[in-house]
C-alpha atoms as a PDB file:
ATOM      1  CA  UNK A   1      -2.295  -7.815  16.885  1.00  0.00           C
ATOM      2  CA  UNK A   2       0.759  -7.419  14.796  1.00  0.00           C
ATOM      3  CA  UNK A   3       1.573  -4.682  12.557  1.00  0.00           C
ATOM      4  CA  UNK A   4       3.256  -4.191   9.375  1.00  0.00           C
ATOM      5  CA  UNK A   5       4.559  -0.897   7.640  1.00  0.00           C
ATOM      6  CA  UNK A   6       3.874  -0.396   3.820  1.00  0.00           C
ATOM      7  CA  UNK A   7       6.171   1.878   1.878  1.00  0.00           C
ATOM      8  CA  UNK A   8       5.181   3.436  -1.210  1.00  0.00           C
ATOM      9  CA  UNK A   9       7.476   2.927  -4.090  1.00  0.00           C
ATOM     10  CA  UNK A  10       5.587   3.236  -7.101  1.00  0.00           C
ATOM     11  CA  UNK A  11       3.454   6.635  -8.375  1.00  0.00           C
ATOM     12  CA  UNK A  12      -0.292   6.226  -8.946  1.00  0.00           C
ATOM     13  CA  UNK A  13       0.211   8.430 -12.026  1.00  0.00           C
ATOM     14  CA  UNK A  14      -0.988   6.547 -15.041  1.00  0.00           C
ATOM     15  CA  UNK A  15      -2.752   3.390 -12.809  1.00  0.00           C
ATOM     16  CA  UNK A  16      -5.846   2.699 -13.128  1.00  0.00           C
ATOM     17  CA  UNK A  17      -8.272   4.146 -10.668  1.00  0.00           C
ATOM     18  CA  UNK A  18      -8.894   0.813  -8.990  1.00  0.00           C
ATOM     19  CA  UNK A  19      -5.295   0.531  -7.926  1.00  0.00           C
ATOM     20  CA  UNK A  20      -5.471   4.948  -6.898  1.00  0.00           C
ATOM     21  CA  UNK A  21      -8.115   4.033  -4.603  1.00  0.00           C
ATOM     22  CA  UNK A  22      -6.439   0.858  -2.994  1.00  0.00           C
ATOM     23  CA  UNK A  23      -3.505   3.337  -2.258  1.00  0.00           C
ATOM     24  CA  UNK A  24      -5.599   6.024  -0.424  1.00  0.00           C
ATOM     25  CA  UNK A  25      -7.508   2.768   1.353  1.00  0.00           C
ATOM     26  CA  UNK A  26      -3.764   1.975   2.748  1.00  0.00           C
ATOM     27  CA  UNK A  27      -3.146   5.608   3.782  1.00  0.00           C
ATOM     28  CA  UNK A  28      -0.648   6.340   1.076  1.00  0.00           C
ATOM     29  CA  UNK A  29      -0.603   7.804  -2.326  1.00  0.00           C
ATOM     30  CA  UNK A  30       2.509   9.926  -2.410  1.00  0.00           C
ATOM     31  CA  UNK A  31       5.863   8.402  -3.057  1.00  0.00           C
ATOM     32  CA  UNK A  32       8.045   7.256  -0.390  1.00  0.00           C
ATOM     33  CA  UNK A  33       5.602   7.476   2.009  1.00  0.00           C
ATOM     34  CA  UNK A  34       5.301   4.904   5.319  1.00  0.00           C
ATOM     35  CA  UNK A  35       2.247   3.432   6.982  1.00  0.00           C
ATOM     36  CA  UNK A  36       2.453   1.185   9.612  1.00  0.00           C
ATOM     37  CA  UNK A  37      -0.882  -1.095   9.937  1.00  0.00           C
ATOM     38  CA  UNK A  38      -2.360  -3.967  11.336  1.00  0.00           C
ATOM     39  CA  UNK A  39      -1.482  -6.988   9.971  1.00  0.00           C
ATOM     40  CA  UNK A  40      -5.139  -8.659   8.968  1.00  0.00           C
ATOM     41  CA  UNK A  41      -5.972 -10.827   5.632  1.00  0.00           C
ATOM     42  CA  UNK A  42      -7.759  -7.318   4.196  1.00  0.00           C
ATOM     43  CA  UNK A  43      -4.152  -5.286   4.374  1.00  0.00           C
ATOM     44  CA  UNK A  44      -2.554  -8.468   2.619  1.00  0.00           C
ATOM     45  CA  UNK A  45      -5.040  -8.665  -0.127  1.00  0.00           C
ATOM     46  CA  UNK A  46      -4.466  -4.987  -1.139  1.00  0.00           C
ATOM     47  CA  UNK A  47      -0.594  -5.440  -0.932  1.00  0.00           C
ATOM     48  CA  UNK A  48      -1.003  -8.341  -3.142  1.00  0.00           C
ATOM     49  CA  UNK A  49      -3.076  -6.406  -5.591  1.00  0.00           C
ATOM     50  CA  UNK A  50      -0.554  -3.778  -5.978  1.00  0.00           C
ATOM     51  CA  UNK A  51       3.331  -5.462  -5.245  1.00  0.00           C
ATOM     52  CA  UNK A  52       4.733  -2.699  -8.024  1.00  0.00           C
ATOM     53  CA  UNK A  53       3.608   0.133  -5.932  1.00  0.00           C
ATOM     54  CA  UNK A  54       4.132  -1.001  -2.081  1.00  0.00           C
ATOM     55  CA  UNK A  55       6.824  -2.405  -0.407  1.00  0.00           C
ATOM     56  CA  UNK A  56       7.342  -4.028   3.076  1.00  0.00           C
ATOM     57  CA  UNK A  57       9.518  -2.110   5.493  1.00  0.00           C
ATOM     58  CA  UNK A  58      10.854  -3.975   8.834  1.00  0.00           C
END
């Protein structure tokens, strides 16, 4: 299956704790921090949920 890497850009401080705990459900949650996943609908829902905090690295 493919795989995509997420790069936090955006700090959780201030968010709402339904966007802290999409973060930590990615693997991230301090800045500048790189995840590399599987690409499934479940990993593009949460990036869609929070496109001011995570970024998509090639």
């Amino acid at each position: 299956m493919a795989k995509i890497k997420l790069k936090q850009i955006g700090s959780p401080i201030r968010r709402p704790e339904s966007q802290k705990k999409i973060l930590i459900g990615l693997g991230l949650g301090k800045m500048n921090r790189v995840v590399e996943l599987e690409d499934t609908a479940e990993v593009r829902g949460a990036i869609a949920k929070l496109p001011h905090m995570v970024a998509v690295v090639d």
